[in-house]
C-alpha atoms as a PDB file:
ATOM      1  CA  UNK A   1       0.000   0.000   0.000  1.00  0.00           C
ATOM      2  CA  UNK A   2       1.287   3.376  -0.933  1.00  0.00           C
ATOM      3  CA  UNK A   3       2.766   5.558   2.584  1.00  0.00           C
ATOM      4  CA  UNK A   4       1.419   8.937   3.656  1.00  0.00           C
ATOM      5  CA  UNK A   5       4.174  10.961   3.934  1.00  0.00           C
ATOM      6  CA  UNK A   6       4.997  14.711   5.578  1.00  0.00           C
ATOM      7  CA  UNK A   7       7.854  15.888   3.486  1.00  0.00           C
ATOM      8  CA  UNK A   8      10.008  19.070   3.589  1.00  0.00           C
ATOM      9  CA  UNK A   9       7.727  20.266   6.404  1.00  0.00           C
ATOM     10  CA  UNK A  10       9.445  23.435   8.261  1.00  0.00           C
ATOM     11  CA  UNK A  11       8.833  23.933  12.500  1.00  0.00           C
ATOM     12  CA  UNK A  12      10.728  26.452  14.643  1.00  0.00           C
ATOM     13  CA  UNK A  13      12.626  25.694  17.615  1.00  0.00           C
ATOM     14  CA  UNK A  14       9.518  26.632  19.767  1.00  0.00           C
ATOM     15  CA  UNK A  15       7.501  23.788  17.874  1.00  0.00           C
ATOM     16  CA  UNK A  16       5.613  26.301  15.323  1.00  0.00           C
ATOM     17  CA  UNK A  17       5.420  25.114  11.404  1.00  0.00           C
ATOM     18  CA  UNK A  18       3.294  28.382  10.641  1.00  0.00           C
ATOM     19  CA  UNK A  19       3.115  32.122  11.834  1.00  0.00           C
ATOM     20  CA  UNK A  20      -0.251  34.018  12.798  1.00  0.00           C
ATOM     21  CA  UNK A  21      -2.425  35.665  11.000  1.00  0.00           C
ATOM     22  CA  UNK A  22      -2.427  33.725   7.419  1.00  0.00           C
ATOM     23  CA  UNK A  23      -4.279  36.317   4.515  1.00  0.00           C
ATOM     24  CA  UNK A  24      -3.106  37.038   0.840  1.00  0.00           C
ATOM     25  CA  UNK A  25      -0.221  39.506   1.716  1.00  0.00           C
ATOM     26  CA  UNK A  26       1.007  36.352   4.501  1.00  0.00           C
ATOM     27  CA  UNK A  27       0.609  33.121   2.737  1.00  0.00           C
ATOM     28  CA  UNK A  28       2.403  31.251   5.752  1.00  0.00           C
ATOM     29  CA  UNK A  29       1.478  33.508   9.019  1.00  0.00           C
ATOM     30  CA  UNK A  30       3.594  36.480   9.431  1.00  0.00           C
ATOM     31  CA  UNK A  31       7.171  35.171   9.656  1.00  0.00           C
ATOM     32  CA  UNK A  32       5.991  32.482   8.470  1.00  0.00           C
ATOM     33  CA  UNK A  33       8.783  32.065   5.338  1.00  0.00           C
ATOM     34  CA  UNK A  34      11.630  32.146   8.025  1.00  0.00           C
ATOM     35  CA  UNK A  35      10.414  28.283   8.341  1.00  0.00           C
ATOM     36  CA  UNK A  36      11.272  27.387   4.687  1.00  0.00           C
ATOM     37  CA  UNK A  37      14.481  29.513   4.661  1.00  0.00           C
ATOM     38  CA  UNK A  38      16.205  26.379   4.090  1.00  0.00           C
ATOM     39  CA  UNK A  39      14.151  25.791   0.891  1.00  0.00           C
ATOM     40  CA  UNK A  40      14.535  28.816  -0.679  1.00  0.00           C
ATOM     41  CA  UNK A  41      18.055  28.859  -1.913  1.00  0.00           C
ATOM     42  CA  UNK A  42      17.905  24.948  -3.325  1.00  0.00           C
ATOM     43  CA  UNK A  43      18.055  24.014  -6.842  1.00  0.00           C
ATOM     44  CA  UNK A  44      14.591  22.423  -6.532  1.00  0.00           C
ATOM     45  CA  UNK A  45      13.253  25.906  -5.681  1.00  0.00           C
ATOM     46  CA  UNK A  46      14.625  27.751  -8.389  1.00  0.00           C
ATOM     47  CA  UNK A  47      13.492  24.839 -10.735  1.00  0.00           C
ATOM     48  CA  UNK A  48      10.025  25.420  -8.959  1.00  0.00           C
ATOM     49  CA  UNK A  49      10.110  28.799  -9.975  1.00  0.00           C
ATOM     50  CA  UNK A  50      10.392  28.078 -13.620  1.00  0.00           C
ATOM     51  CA  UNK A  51      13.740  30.910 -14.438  1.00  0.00           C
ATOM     52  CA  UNK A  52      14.777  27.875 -17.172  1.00  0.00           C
ATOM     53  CA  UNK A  53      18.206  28.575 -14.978  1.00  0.00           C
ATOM     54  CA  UNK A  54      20.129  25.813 -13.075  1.00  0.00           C
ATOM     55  CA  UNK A  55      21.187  27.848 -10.136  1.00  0.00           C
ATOM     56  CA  UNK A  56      20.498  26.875  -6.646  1.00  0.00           C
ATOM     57  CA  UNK A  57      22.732  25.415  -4.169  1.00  0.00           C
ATOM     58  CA  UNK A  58      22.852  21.512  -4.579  1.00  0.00           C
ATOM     59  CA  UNK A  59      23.510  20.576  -0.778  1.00  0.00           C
ATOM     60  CA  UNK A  60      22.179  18.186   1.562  1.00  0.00           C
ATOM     61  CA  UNK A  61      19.042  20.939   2.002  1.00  0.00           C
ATOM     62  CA  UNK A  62      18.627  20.063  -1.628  1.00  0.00           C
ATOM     63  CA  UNK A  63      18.883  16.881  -1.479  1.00  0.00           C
ATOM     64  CA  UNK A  64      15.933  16.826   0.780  1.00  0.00           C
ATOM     65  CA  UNK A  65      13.551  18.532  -1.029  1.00  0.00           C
ATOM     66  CA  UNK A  66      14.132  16.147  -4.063  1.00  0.00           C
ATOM     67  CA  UNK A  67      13.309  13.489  -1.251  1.00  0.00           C
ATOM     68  CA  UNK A  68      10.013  15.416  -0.863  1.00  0.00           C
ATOM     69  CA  UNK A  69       8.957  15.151  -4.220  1.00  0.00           C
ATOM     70  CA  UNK A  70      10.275  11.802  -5.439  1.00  0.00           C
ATOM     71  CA  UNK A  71       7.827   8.558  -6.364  1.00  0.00           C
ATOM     72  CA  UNK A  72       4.592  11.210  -5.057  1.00  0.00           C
ATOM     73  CA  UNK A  73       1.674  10.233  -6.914  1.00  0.00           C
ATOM     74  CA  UNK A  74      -1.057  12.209  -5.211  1.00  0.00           C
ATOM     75  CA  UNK A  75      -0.949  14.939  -2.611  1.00  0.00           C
ATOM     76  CA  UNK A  76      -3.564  16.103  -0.219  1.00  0.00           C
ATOM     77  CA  UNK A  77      -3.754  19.648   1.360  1.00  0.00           C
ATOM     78  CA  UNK A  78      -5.754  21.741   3.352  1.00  0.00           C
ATOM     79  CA  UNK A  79      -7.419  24.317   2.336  1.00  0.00           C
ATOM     80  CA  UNK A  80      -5.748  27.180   3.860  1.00  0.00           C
ATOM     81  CA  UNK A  81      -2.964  25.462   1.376  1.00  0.00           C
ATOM     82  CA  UNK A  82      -4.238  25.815  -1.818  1.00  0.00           C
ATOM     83  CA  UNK A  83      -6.198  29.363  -0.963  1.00  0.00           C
ATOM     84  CA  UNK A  84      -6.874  32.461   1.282  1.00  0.00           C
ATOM     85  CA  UNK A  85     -10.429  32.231   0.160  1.00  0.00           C
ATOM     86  CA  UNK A  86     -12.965  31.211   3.250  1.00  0.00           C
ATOM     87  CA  UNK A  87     -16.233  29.784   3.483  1.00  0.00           C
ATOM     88  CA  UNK A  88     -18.414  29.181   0.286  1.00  0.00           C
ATOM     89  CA  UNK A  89     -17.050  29.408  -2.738  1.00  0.00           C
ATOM     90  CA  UNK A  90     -17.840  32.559  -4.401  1.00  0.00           C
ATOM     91  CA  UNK A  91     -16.620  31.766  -7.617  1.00  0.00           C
ATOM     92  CA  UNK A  92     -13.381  29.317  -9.407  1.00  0.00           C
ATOM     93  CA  UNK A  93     -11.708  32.675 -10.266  1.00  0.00           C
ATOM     94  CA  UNK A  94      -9.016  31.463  -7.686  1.00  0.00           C
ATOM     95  CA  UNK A  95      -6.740  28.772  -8.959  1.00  0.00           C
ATOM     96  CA  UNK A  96      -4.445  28.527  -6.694  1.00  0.00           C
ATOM     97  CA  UNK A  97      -0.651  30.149  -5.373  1.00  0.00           C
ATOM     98  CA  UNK A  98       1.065  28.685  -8.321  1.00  0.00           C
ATOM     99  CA  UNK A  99      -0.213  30.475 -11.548  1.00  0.00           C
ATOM    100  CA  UNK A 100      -0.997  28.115 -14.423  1.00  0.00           C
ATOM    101  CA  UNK A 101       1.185  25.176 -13.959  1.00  0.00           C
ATOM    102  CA  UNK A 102       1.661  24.296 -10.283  1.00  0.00           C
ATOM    103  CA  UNK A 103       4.434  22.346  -8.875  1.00  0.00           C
ATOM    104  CA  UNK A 104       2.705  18.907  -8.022  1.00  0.00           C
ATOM    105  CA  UNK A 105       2.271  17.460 -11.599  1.00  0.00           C
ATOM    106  CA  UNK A 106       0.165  14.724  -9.765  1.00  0.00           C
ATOM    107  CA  UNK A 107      -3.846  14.623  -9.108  1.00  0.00           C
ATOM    108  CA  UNK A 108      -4.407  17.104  -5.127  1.00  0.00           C
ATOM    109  CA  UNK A 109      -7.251  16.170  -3.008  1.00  0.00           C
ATOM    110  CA  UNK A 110      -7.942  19.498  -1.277  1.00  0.00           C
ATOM    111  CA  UNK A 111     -10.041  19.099   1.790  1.00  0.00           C
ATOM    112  CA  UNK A 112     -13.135  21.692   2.035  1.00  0.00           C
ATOM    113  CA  UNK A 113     -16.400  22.229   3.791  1.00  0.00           C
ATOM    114  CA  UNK A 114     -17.813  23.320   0.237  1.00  0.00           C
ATOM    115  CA  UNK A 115     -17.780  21.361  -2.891  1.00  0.00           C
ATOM    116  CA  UNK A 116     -16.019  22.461  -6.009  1.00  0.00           C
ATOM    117  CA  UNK A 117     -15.468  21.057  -9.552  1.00  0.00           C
ATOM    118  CA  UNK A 118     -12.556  19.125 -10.088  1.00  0.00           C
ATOM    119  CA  UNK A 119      -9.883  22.129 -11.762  1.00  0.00           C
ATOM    120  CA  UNK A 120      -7.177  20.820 -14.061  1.00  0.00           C
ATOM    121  CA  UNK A 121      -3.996  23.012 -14.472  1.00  0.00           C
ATOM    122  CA  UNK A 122      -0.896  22.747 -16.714  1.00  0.00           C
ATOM    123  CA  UNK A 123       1.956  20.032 -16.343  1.00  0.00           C
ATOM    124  CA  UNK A 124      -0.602  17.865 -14.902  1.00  0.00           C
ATOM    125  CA  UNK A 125      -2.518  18.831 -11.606  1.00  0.00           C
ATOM    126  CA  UNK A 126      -5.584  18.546 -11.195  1.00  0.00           C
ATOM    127  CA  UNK A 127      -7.112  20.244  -7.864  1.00  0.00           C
ATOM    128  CA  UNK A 128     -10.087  17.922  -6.475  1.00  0.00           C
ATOM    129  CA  UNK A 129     -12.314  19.268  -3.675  1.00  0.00           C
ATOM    130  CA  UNK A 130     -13.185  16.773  -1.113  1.00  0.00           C
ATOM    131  CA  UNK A 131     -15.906  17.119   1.375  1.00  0.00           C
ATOM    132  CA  UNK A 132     -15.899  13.907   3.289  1.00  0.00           C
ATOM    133  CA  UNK A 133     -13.189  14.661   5.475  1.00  0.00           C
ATOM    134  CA  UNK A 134      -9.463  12.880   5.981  1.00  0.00           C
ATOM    135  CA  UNK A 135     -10.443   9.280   5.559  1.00  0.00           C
ATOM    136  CA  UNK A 136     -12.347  10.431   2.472  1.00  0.00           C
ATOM    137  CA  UNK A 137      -9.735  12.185   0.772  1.00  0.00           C
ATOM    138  CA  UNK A 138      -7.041   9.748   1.615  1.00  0.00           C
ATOM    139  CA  UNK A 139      -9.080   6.746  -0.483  1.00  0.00           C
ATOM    140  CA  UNK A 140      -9.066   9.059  -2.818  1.00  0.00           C
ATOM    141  CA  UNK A 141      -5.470  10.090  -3.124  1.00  0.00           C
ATOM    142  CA  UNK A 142      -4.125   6.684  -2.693  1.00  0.00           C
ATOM    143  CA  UNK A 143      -6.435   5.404  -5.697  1.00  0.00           C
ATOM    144  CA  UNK A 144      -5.227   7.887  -8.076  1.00  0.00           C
ATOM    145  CA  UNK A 145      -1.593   7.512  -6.916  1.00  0.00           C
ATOM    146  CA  UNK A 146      -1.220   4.363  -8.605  1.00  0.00           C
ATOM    147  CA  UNK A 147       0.665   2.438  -6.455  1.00  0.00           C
ATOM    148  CA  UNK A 148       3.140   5.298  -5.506  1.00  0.00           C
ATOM    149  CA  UNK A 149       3.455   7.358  -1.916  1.00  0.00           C
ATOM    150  CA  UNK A 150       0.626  10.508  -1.029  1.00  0.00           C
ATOM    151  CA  UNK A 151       2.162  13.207   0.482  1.00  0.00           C
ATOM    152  CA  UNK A 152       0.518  15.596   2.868  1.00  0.00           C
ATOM    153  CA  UNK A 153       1.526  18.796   2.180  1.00  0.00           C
ATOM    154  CA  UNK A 154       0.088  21.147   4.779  1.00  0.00           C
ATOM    155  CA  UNK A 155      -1.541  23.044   6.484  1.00  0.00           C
ATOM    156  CA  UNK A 156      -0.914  22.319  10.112  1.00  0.00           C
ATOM    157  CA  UNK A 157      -4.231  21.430  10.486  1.00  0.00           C
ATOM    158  CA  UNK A 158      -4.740  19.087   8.415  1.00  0.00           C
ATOM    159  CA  UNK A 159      -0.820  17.554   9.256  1.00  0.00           C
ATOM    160  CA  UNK A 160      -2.554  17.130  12.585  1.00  0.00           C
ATOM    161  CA  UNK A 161      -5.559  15.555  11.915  1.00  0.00           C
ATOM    162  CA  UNK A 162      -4.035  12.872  10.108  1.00  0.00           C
ATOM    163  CA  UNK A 163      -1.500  12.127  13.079  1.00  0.00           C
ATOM    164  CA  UNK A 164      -4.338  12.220  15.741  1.00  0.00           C
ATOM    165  CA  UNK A 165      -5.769   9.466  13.339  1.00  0.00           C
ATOM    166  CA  UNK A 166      -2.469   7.791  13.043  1.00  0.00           C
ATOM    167  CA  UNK A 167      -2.354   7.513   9.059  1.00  0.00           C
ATOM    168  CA  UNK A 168       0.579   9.184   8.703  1.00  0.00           C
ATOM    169  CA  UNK A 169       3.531   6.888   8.084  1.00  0.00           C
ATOM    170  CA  UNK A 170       6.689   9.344   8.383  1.00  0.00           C
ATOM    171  CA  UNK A 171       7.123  13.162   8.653  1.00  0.00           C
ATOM    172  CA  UNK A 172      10.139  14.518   7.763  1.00  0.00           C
ATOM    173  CA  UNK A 173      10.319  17.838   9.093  1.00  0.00           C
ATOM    174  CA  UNK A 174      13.097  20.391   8.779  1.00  0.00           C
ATOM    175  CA  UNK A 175      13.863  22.471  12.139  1.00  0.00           C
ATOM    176  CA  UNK A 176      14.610  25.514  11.535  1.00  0.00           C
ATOM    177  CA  UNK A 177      16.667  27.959  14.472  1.00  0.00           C
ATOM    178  CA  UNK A 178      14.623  30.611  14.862  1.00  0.00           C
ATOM    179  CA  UNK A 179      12.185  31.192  17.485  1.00  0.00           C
ATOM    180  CA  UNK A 180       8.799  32.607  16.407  1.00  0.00           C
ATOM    181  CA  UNK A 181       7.023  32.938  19.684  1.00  0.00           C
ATOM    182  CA  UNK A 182       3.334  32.431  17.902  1.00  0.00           C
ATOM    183  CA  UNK A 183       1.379  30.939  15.317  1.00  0.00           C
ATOM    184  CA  UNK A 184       0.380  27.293  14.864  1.00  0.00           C
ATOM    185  CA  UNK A 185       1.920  24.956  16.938  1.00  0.00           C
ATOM    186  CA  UNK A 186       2.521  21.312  15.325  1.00  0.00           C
ATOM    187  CA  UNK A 187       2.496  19.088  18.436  1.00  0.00           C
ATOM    188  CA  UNK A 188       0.372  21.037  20.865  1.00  0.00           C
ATOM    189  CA  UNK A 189      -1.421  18.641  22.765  1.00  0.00           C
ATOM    190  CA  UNK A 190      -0.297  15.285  20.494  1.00  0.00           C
ATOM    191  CA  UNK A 191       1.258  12.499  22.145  1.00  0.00           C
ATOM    192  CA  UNK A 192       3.592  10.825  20.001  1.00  0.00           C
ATOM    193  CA  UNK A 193       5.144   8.154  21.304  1.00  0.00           C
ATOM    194  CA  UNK A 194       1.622   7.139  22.391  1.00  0.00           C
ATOM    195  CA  UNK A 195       0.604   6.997  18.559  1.00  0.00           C
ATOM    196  CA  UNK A 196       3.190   5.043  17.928  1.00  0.00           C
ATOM    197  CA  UNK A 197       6.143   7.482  16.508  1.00  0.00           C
ATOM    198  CA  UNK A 198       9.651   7.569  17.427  1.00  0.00           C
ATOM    199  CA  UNK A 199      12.826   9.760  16.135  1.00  0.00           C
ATOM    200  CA  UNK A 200      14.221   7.492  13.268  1.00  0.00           C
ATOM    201  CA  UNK A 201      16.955   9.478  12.150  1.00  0.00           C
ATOM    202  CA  UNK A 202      18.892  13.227  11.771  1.00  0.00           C
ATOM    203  CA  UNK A 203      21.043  15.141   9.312  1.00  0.00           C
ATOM    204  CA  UNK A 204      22.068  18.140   9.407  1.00  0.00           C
ATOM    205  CA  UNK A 205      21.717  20.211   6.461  1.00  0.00           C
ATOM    206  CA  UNK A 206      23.131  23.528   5.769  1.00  0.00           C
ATOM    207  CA  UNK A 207      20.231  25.704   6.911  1.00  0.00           C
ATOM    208  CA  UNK A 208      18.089  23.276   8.570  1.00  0.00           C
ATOM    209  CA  UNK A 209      18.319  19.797  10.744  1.00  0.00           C
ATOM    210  CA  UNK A 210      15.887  17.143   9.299  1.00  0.00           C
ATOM    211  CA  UNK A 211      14.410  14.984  11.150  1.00  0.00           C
ATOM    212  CA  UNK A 212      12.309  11.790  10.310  1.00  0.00           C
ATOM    213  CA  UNK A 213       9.741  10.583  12.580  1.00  0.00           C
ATOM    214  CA  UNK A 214       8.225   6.894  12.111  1.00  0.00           C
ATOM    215  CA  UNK A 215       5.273   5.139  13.015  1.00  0.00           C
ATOM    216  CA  UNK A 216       5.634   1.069  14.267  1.00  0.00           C
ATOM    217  CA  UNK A 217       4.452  -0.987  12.184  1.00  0.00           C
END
């Protein structure tokens, strides 16, 4: 059976993976980006942003983030991930953060409280809306993955959900040293070890340590 995976996902030293107050102008929270400082100088993100340039450092950082996207065949993400819009749909003007041709290349099940046609993009995402919660949108995912890995991609939310119900097979998540004081905090309240995780491994990369968490089999 394919694994759900968290890949590439950023948390502070004070255990927050976003910032407060998430709108248009702060995609992430306010401060929010400081958590995928790490990213932003890789190869993968400068591919990502489409310059038709190779530049990028090729480190371990990098290395990691081609981790992240390697042998996906479906994502699923919150909403807050794929949009600022709330509530009802008020129309399908809003396609997304990515422009026309979005970084996944692989069918996203976006979890909603309001239904939405299924929107295909460029370089081949499609965007489904799925109202029938986690389970729901995991049968999907792992369905149209065909026999590859789903990756979770965010928000925290929805990371959380999906540990509380103990679906997720490993998180990788890359600490970042900086302190942000406030926004949403990953492991408030989540007992781990009592959902079966433990610390698999560590490596340090240049801007980041990443660290793999496992759930027993």
């Amino acid at each position: 059976m394919p694994r759900l995976l968290v890949r590439s996902f950023g948390v502070s030293l004070d255990g927050f993976a976003a910032g407060p107050d998430q709108s248009l102008a702060h995609p992430l929270g306010v401060r929010g980006p400081e958590l995928m400082d790490w990213f932003m100088p890789t190869r993968v993100w400068q591919q990502m942003l489409q310059t038709g340039k190779a530049d990028g450092e090729t480190g371990i950082d990098n290395e990691m983030a081609e981790q992240g996207f390697a042998d996906m065949g479906a994502w699923i993400l919150g909403r807050n991930m794929f949009g600022p819009v709330r509530g009802p749909w008020p129309d399908e003007s809003w396609k997304g953060w990515w422009g026309d041709e979005p970084p996944y290349h692989v069918p996203v099940f976006v979890l909603t409280h309001h239904a939405r046609a299924p929107l295909t993009m460029q370089g081949g995402t499609t965007f489904h809306f799925v109202t029938g919660g986690i389970h729901d949108a995991l049968a999907q995912a792992r369905a149209a993955a065909g026999g590859r890995d789903v990756r979770v991609g965010g928000g925290v939310a929805t990371v959380r959900e999906y540990l509380k119900a103990g679906l997720i097979d490993e998180l990788h998540l890359a600490l970042r040293p900086v302190l942000l004081g406030q926004g949403e905090a990953l492991f408030a309240g989540l007992d781990l070890p009592a959902l079966g995780y433990r610390c698999e491994r560590q490596v340090a990369g240049e801007r980041a340590m990443h660290v793999f968490l496992r759930r027993a089999e």
